[in-house]
Protein backbone atom coordinates (compact mmCIF):
# COMPACT_ATOMS: atom_id res chain seq x y z
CA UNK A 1 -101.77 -41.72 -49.70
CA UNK A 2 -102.71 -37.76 -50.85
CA UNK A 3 -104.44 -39.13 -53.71
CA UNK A 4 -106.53 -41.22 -51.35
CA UNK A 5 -106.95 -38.92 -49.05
CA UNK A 6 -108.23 -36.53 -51.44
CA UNK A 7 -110.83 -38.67 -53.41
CA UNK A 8 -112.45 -39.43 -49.37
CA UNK A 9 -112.67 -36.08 -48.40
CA UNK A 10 -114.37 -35.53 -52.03
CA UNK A 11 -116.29 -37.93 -51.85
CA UNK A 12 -117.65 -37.54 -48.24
CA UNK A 13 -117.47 -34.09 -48.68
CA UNK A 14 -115.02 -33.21 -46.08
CA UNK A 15 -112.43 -30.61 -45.93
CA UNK A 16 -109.23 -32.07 -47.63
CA UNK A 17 -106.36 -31.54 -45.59
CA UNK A 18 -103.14 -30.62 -47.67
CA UNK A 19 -100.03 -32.61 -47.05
CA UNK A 20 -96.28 -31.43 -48.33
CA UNK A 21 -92.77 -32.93 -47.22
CA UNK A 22 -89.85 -30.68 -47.91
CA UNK A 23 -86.42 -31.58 -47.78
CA UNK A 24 -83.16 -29.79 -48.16
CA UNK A 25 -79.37 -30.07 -46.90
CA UNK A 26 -76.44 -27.36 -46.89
CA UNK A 27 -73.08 -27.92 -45.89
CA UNK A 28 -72.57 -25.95 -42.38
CA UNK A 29 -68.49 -26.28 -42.55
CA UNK A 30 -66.50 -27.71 -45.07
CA UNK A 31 -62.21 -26.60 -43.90
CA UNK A 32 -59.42 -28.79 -44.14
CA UNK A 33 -60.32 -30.66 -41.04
CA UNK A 34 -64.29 -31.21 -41.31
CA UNK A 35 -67.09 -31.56 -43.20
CA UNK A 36 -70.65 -31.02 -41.72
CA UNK A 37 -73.58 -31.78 -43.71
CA UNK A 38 -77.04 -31.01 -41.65
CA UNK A 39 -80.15 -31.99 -43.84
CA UNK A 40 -83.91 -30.75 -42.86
CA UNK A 41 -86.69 -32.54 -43.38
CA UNK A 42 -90.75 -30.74 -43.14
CA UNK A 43 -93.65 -32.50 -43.17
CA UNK A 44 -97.40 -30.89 -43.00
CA UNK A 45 -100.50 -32.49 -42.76
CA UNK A 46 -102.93 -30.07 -41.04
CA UNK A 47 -102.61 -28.50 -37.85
CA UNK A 48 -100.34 -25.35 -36.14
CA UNK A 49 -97.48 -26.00 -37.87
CA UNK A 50 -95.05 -27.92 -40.23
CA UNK A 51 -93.12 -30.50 -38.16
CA UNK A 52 -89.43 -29.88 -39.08
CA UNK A 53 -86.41 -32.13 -37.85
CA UNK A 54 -82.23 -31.99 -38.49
CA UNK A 55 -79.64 -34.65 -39.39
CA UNK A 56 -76.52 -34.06 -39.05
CA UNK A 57 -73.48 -35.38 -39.72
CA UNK A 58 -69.43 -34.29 -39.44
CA UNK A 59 -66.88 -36.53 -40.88
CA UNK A 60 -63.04 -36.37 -40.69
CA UNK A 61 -61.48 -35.09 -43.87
CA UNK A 62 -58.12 -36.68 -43.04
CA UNK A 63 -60.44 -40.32 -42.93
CA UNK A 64 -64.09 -39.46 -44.09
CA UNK A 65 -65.10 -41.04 -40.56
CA UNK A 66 -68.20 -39.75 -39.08
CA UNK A 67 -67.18 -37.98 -36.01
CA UNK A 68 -68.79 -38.81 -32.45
CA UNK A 69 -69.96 -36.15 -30.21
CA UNK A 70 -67.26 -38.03 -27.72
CA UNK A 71 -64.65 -37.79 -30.15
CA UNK A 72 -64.63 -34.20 -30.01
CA UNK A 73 -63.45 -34.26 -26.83
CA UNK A 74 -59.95 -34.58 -25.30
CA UNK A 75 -61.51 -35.56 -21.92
CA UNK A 76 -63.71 -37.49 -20.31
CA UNK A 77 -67.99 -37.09 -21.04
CA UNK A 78 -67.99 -36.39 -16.81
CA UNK A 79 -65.49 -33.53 -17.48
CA UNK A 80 -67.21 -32.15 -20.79
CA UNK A 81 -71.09 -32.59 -20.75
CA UNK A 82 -71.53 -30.36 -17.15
CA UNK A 83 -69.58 -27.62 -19.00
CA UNK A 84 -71.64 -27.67 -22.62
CA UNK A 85 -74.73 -28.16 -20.30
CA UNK A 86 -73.58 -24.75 -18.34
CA UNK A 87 -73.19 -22.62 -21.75
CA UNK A 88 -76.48 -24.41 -23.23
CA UNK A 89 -78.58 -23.05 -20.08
CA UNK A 90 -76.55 -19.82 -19.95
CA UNK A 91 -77.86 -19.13 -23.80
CA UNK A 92 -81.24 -20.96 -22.95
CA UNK A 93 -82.06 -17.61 -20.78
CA UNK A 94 -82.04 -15.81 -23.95
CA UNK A 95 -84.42 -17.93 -25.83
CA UNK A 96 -88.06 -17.77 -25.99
CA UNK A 97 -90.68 -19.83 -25.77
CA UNK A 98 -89.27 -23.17 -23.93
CA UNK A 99 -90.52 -25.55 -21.55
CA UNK A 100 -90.67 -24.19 -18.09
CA UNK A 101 -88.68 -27.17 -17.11
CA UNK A 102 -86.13 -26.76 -19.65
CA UNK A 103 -82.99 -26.58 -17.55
CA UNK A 104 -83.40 -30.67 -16.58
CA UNK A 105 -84.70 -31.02 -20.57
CA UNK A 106 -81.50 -29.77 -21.85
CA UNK A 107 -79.45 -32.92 -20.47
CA UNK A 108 -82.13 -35.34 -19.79
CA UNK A 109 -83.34 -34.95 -24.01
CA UNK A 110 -79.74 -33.93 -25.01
CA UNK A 111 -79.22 -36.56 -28.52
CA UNK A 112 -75.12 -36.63 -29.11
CA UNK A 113 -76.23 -37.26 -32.63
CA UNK A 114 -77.48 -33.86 -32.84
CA UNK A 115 -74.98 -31.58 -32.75
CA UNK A 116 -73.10 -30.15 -36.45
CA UNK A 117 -69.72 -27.97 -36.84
CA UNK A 118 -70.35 -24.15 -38.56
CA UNK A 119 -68.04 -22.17 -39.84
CA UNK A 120 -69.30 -18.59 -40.64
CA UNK A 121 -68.37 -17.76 -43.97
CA UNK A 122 -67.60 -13.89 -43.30
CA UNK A 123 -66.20 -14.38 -39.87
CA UNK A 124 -64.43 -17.36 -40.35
CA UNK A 125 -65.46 -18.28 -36.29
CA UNK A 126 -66.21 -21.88 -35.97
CA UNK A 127 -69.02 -23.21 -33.51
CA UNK A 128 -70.65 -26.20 -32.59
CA UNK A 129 -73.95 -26.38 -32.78
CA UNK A 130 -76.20 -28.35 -30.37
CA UNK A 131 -79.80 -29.35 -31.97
CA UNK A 132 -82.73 -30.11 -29.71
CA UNK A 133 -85.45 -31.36 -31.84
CA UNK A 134 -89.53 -30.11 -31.61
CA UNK A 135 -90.63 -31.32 -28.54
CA UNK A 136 -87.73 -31.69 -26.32
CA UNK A 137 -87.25 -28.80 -24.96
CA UNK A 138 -90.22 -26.26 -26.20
CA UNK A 139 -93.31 -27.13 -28.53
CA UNK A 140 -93.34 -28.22 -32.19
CA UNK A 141 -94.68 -24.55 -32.84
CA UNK A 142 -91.30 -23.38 -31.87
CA UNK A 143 -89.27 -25.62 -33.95
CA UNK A 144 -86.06 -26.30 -33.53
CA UNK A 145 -83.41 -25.29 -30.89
CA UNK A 146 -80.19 -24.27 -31.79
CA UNK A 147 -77.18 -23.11 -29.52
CA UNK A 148 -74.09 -22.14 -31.85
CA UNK A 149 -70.57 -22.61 -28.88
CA UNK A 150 -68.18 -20.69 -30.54
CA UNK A 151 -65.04 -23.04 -30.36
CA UNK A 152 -63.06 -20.96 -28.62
CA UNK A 153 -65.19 -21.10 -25.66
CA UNK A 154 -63.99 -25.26 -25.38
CA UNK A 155 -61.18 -25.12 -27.16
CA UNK A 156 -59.28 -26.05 -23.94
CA UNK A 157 -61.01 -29.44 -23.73
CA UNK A 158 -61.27 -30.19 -27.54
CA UNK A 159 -59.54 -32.51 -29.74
């Protein structure tokens, strides 16, 4: 499709647009409990920016299960969500750059696949991260949206 791309613009003499994909993956915590894996994947074709997106995935060590946002939990999604969704606007304050209407984005474009387990290496704290792809809560230009809960913050409703 670059190729083809390529010989058009040459031959119509047109400005030929560059296109790259990037991918890459790290392992955000790997402890005796979990393993997270979160893998990015870039894509450019002309334009502002690179459009970046995160998978992510946590499996049980004990089972090699993939874990379920819900499974996290020791209580019930009505007891949970309002509390993650109170930290995720409280930290949303100090971020930059997002919708003006991002308070109602954060639950109504909240994906419970999107969400990974870090462990900092020098610390040793554990947090989950919550992912908001581009788009759903501030502009591809701004790229991905992070909030990092440090565990002990929910450790009183978490499995």
């Amino acid at each position: 499709m670059a190729n083809d791309s390529y010989d058009f613009a040459k031959e119509n003499e047109s400005e030929y647009i560059e296109y790259f994909m990037h991918s890459d993956f790290w392992a955000a915590c790997n402890d005796e409990r979990v393993f997270s894996v979160v893998r990015s994947h870039s894509e450019y074709s002309g334009g502002n920016s690179a459009h970046t997106t995160l998978s992510c995935e946590t499996f049980n060590k004990e089972n090699g299960a993939i874990i379920t946002f819900p499974e996290l939990f020791k209580v019930e999604k009505d007891e949970y969500m309002p509390r993650i969704l109170e930290i995720l606007k409280k930290q949303a304050k100090e971020k930059s750059d997002l919708f003006d209407n991002y308070e109602e984005l954060l639950g109504e474009t909240f994906v419970e696949q999107d969400f990974y387990v870090h462990k900092d290496e020098q610390t040793g704290e554990v947090f989950l991260v919550i992912v908001y792809q581009p788009y759903s809560i501030a502009p591809n230009v701004v790229g991905i949206v992070d909030f990092f809960i440090p565990v002990t913050e929910i450790a009183d409703i978490l499995n």
